[in-house]
C-alpha atoms as a PDB file:
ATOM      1  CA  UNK A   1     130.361 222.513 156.573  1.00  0.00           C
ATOM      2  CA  UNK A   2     133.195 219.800 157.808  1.00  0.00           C
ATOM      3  CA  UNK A   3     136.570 221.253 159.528  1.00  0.00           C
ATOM      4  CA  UNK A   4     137.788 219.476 156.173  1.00  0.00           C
ATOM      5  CA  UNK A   5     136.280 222.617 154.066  1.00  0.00           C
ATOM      6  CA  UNK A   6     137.609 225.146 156.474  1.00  0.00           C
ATOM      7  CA  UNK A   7     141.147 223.610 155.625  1.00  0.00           C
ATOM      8  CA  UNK A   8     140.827 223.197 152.489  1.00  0.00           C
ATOM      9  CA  UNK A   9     139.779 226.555 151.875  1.00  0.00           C
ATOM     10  CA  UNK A  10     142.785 228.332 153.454  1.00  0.00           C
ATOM     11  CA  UNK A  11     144.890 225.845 151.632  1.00  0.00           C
ATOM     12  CA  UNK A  12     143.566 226.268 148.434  1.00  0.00           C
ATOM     13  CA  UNK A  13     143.733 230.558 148.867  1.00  0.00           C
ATOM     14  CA  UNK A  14     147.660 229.973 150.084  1.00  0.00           C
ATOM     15  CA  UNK A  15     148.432 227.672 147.157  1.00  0.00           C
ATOM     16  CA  UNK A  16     147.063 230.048 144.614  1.00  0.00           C
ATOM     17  CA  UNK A  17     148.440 233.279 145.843  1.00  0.00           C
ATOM     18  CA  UNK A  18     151.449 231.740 145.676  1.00  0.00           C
ATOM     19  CA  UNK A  19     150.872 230.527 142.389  1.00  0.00           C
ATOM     20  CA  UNK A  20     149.337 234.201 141.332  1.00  0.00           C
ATOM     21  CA  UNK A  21     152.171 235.884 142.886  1.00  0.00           C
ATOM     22  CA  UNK A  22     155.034 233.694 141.321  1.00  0.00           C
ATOM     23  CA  UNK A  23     154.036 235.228 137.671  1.00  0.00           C
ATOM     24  CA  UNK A  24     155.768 238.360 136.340  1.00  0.00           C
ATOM     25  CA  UNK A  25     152.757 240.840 136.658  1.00  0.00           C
ATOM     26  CA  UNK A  26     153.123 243.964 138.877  1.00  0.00           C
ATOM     27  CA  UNK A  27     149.830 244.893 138.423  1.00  0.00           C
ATOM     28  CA  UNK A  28     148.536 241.468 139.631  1.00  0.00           C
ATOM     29  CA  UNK A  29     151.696 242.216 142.804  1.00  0.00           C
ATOM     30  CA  UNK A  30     150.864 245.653 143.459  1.00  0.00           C
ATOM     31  CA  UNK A  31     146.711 245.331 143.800  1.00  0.00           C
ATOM     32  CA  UNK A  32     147.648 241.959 146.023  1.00  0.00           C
ATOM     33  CA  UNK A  33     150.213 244.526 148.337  1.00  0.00           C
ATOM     34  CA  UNK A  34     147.681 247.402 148.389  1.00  0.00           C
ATOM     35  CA  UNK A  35     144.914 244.927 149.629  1.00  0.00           C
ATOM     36  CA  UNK A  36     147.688 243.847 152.540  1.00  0.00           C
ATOM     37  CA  UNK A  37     148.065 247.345 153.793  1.00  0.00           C
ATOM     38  CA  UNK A  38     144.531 248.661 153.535  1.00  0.00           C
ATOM     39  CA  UNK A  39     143.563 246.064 156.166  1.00  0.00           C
ATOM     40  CA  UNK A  40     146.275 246.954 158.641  1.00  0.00           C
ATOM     41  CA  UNK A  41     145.894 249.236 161.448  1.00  0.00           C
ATOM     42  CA  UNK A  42     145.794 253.100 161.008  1.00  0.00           C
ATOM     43  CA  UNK A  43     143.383 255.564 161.892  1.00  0.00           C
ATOM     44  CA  UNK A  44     140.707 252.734 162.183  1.00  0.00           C
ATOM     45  CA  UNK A  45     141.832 249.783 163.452  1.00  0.00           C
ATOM     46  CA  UNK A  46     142.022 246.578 161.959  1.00  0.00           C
ATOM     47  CA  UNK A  47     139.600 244.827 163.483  1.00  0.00           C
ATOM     48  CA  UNK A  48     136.975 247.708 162.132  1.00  0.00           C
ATOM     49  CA  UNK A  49     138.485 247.307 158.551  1.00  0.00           C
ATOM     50  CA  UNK A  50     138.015 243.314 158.795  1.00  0.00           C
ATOM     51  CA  UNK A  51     134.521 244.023 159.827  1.00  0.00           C
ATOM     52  CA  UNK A  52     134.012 246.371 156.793  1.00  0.00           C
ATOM     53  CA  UNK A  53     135.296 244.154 154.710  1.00  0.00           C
ATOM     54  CA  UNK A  54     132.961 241.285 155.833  1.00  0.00           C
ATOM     55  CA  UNK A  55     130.072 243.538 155.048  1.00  0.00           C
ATOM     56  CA  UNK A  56     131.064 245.277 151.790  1.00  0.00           C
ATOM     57  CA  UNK A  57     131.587 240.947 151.000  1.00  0.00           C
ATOM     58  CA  UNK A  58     128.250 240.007 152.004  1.00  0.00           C
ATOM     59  CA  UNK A  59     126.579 243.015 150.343  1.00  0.00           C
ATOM     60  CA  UNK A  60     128.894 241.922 147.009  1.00  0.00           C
ATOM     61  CA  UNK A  61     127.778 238.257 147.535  1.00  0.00           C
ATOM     62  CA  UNK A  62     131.423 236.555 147.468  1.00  0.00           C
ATOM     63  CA  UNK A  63     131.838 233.575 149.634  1.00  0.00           C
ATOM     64  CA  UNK A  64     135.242 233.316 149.177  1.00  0.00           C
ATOM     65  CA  UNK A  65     135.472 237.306 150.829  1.00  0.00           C
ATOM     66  CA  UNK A  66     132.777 236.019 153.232  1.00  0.00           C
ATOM     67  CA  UNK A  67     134.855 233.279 154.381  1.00  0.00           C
ATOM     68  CA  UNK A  68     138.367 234.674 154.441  1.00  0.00           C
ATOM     69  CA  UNK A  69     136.834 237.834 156.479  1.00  0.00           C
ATOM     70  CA  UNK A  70     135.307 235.960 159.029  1.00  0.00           C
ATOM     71  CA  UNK A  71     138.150 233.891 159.745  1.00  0.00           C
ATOM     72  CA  UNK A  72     140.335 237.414 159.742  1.00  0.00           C
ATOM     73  CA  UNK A  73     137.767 239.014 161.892  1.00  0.00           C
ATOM     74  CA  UNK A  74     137.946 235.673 164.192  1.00  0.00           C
ATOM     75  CA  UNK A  75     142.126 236.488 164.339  1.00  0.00           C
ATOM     76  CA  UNK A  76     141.388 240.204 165.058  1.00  0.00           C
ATOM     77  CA  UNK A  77     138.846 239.683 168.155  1.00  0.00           C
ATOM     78  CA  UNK A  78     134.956 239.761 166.445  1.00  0.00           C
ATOM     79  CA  UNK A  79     132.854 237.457 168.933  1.00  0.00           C
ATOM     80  CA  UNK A  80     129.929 236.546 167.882  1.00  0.00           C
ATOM     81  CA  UNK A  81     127.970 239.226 169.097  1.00  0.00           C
ATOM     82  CA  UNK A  82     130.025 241.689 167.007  1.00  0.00           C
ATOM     83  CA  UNK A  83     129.609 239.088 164.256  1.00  0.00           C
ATOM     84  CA  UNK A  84     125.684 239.223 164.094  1.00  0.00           C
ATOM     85  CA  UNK A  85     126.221 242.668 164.267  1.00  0.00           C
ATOM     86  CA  UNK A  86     127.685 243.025 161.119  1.00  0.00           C
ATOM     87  CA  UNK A  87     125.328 240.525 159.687  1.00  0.00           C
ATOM     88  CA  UNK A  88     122.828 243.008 160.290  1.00  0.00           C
ATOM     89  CA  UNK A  89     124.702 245.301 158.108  1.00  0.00           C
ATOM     90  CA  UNK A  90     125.364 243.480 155.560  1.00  0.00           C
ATOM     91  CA  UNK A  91     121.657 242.145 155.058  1.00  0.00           C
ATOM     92  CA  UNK A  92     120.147 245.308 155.421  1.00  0.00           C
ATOM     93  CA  UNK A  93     122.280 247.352 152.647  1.00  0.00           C
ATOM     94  CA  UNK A  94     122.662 244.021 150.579  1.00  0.00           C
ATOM     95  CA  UNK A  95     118.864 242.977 151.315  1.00  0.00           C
ATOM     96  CA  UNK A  96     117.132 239.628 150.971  1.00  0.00           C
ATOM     97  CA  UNK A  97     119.363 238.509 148.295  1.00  0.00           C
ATOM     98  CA  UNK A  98     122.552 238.206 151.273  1.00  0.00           C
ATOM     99  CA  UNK A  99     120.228 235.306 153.354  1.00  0.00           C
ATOM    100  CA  UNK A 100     121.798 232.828 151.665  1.00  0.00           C
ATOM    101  CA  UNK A 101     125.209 234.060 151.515  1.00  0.00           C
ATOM    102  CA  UNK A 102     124.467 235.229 155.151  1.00  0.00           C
ATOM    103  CA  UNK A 103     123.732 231.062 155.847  1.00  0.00           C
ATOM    104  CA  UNK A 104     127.082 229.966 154.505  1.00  0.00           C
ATOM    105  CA  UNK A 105     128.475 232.967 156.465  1.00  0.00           C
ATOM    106  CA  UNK A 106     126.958 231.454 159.857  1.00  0.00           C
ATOM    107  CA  UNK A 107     127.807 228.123 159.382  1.00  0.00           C
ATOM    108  CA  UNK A 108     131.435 229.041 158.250  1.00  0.00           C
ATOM    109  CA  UNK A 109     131.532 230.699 161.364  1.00  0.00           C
ATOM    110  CA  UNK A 110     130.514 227.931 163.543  1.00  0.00           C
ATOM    111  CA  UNK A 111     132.723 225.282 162.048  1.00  0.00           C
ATOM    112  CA  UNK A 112     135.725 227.803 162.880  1.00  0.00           C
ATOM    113  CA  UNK A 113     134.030 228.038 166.924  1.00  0.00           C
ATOM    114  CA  UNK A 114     134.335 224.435 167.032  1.00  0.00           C
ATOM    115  CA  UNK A 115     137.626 223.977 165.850  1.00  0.00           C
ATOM    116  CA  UNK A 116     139.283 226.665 167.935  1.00  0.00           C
ATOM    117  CA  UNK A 117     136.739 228.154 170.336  1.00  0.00           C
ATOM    118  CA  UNK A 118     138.003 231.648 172.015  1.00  0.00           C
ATOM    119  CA  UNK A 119     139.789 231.902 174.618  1.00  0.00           C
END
């Protein structure tokens, strides 16, 4: 995966939320806010809910989720310790089926290392 696909993701999911959120449809606003707040610190951090999310997105099989949770685990702290960790997770609830989910997952992850490694 190219630094080009990393980009082009995150534009892509800002052009269409924009897009999404620019029609008249408070459901469509309302489910978008609600997703905003549950992964913002409370009683569990939100580095913990980022993590969840990663798993309950590898166990679902969406590489969209998978993507836009690493790179918001990335932003909240994960290294990559913490990152196989949850990989572990995910592929035991979600079973076989996640490997190749779990391979997108990996190399999404290293693309984002190389383009901004941690501090």
């Amino acid at each position: 995966m190219s630094g080009d696909r990393v980009s082009e993701f995150a534009e892509f999911r800002q052009r269409m939320n924009a897009r999404i959120l620019g029609e008249d449809n408070q459901v469509v606003r309302r489910f978008f806010a609600l997703d905003t707040q549950t992964y913002k610190d409370g009683a569990l951090p939100a580095k913990t809910k980022e993590m969840l999310g990663l798993v309950a997105s590898l166990v679902l099989r969406c590489d969209d989720c998978i993507s836009y949770h690493i790179a918001e685990c990335r932003n909240a702290g994960v290294n990559r310790d913490e990152f196989f960790e949850v990989f572990s997770v995910g592929l035991v609830v979600g079973g076989s089926i996640v490997i190749p989910h779990l391979r997108r997952a990996v190399d999404f992850l290293d693309t984002l290392e190389r383009e901004s490694p941690a501090a």
